[in-house]
Structures are given as C-alpha cells and as structure tokens.
N, C-alpha and C. Protein backbone atom coordinates (compact mmCIF):
# COMPACT_ATOMS: atom_id res chain seq x y z
N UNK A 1 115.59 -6.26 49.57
CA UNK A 1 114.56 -7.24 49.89
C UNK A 1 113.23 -6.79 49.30
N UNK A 2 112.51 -7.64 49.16
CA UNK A 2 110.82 -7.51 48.10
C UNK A 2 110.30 -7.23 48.89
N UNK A 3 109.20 -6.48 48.98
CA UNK A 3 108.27 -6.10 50.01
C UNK A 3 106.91 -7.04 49.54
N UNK A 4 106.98 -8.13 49.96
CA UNK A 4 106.10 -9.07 49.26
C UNK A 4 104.46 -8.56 49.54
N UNK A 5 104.22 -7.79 50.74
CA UNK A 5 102.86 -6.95 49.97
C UNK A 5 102.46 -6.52 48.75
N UNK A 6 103.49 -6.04 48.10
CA UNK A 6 103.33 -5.87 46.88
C UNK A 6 102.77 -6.89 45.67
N UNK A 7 103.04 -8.34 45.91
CA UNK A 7 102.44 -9.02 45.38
C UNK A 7 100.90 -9.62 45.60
N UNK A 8 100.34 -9.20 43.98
CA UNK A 8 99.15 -9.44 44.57
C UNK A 8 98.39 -10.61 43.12
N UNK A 9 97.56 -11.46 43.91
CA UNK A 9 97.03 -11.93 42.87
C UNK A 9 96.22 -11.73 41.32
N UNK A 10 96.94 -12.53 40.52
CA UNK A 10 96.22 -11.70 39.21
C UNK A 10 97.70 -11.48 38.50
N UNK A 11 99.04 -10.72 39.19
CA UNK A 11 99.51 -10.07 38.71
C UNK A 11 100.48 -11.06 37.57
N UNK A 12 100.89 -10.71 36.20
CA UNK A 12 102.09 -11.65 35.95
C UNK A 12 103.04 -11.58 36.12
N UNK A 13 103.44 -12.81 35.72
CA UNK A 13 104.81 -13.38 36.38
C UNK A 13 105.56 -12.95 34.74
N UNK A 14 106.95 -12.14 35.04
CA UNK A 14 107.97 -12.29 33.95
C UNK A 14 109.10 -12.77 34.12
N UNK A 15 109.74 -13.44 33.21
CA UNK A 15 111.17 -13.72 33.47
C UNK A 15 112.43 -12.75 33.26
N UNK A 16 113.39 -13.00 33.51
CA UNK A 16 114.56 -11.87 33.35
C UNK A 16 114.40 -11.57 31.57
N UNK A 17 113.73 -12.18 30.56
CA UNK A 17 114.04 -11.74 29.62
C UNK A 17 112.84 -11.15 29.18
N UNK A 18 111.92 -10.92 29.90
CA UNK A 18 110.64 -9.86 29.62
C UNK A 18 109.51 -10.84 29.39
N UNK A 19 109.69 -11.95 29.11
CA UNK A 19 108.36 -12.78 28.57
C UNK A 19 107.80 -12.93 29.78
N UNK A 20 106.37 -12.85 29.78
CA UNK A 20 105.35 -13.60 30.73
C UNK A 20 105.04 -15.22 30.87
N UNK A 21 105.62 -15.15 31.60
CA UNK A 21 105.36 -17.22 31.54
C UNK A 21 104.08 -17.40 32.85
N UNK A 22 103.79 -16.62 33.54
CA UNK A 22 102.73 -17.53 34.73
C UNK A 22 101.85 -16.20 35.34
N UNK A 23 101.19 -16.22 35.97
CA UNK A 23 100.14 -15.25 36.63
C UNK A 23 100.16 -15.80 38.14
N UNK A 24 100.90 -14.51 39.36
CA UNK A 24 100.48 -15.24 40.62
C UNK A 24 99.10 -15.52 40.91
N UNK A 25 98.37 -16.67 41.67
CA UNK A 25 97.23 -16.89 42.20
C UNK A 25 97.11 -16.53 43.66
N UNK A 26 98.25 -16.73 44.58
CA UNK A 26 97.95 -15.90 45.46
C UNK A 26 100.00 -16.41 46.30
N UNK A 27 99.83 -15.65 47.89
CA UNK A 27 101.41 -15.88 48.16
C UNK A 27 100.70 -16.88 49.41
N UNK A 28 101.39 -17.69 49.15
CA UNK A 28 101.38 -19.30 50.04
C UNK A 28 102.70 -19.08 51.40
N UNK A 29 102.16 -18.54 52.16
CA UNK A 29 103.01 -18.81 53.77
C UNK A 29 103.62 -17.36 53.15
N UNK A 30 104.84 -16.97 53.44
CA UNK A 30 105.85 -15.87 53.50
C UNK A 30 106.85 -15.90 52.48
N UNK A 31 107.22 -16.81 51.87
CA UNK A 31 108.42 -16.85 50.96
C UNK A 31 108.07 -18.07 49.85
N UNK A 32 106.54 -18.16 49.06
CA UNK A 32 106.51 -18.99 48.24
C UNK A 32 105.03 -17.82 47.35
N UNK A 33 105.55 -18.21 46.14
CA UNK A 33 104.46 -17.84 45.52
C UNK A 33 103.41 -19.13 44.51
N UNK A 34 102.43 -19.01 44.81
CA UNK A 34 101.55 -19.81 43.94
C UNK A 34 100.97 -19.62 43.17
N UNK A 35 101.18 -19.90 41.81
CA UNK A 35 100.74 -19.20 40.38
C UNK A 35 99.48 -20.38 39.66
N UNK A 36 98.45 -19.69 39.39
CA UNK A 36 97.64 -19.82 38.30
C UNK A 36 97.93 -21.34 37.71
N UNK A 37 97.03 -21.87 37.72
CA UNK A 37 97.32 -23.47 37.04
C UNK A 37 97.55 -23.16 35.39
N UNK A 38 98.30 -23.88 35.25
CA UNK A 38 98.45 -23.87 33.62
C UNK A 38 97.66 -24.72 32.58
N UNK A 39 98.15 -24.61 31.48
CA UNK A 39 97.33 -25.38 30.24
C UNK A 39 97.23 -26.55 30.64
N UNK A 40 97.29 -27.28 31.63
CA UNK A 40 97.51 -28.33 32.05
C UNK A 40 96.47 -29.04 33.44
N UNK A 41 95.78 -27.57 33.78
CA UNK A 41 95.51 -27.72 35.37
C UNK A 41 96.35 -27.44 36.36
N UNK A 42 97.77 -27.42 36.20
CA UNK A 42 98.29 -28.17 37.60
C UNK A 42 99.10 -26.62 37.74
N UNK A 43 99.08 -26.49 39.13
CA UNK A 43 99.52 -24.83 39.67
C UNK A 43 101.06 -25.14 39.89
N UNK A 44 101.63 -24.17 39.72
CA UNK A 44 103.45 -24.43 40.32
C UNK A 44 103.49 -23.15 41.29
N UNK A 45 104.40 -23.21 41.96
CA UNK A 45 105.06 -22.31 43.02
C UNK A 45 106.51 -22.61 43.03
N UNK A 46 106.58 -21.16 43.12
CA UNK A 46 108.10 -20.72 42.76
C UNK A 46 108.54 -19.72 44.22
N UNK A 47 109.82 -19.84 44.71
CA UNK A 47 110.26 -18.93 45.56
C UNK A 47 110.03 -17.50 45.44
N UNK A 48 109.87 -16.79 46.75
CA UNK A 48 109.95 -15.06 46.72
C UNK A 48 110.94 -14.95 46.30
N UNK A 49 112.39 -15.66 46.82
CA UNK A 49 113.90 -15.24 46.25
C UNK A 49 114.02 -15.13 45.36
N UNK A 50 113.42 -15.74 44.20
CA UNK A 50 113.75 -15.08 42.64
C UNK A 50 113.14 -14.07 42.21
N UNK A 51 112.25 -13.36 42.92
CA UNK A 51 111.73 -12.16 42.61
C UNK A 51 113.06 -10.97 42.71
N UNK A 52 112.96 -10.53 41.32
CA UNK A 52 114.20 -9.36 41.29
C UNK A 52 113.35 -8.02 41.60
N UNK A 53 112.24 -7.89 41.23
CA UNK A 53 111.25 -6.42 41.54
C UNK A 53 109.84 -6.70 41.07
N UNK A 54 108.93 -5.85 41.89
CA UNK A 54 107.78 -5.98 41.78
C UNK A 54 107.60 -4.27 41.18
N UNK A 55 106.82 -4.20 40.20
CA UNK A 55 106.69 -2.80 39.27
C UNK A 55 106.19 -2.98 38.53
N UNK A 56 105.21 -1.87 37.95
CA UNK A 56 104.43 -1.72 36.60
C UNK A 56 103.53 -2.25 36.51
N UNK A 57 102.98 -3.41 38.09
CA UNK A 57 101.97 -4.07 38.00
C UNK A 57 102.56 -5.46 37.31
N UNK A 58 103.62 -5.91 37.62
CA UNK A 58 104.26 -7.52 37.35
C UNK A 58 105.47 -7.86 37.86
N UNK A 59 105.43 -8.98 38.53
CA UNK A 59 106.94 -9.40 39.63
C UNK A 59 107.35 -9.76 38.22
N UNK A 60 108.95 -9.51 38.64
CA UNK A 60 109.52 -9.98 37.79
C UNK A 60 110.62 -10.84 38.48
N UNK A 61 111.31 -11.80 37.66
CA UNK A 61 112.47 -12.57 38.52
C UNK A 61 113.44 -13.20 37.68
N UNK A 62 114.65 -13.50 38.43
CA UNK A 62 116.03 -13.22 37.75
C UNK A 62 116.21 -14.45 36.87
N UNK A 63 115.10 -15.27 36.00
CA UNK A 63 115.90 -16.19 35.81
C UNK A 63 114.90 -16.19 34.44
N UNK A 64 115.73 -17.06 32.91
CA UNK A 64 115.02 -17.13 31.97
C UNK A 64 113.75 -18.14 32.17
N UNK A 65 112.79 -17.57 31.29
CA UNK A 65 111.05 -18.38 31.77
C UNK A 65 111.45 -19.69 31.52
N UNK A 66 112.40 -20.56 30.60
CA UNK A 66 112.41 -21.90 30.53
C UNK A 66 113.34 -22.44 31.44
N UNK A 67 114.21 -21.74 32.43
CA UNK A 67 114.75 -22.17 33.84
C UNK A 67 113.91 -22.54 34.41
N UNK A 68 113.04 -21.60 34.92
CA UNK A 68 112.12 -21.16 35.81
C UNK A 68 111.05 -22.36 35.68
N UNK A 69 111.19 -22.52 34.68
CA UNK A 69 109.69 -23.25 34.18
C UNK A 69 110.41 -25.06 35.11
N UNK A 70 111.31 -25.29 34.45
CA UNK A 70 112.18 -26.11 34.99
C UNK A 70 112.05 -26.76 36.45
N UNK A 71 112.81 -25.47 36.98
CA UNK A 71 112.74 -25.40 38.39
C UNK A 71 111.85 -24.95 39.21
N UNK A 72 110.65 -24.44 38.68
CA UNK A 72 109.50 -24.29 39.74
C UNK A 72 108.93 -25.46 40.13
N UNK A 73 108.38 -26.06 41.37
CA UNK A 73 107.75 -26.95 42.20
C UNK A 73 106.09 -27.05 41.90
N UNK A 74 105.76 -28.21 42.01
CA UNK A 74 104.35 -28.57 41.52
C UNK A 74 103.71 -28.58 43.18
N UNK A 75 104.68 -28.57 43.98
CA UNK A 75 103.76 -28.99 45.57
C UNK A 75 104.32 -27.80 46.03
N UNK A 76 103.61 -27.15 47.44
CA UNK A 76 104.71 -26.27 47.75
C UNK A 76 105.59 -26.36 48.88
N UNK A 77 106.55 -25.27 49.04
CA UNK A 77 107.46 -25.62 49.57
C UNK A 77 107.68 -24.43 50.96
N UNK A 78 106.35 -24.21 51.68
CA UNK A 78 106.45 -22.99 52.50
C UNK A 78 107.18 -23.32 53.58
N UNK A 79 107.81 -22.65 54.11
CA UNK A 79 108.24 -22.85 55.72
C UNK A 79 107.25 -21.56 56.16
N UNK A 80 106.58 -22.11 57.40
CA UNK A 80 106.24 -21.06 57.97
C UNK A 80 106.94 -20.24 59.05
C-alpha cells in the first residue's frame, strides 16, 4: 500500500513507461489525486490505486501515459 503522505504537490506524475505526462496539484479526499491543469486549463484526477511507488521525488503508476491520459476523470471522484 502507498503511503500517500508521500505525495506531495509539485511532484510529477510518470507512467509505467518512464514518461512524465502530469504534475500532482494537490491529494483531493484520501484516494484521488488532482493534477496540475493542462495545456488546456482543465485539471484531471486520477486514482491513488494506480500509484505503483512514490520515489526519487515522482509517483509513478502502472499504466502507459496514453491509458492514463484516457482514463483519468475531469471531475473528481473522492469518497470520503
């Protein structure tokens, strides 16, 4: 399990294949992260569960950046 203290804003986001696709902005409730608006304005949030490790100063998570990109959420999706 992630010790989601560890995530901290600022840090980037990589995908399982090393590329940086997003920068967290901060962690929304307990199990959502909210990243940095893109070229676009608009912020996405993506689950803690795909976080595979936090290290070196960048979460990283199990899925390629154009999955991810895919399947990350434009609203979020916290349960508190």
């Amino acid at each position: 399990m992630i010790n989601t203290a560890q995530i901290k804003p600022g840090m980037p986001v990589v995908c399982s294949e090393d590329g940086q696709f997003a920068i967290v902005d901060h962690l929304e409730g307990r199990d959502t992260i909210k990243l940095k608006k893109d070229n676009t304005g608009q912020h996405h949030y993506i689950p803690v569960s795909w976080v595979q490790s936090v290290d070196g100063g960048k979460v990283k998570i199990n899925r390629p950046g154009d999955q991810a990109m895919k399947e990350w959420s434009s609203v979020p999706t916290t349960n508190h």
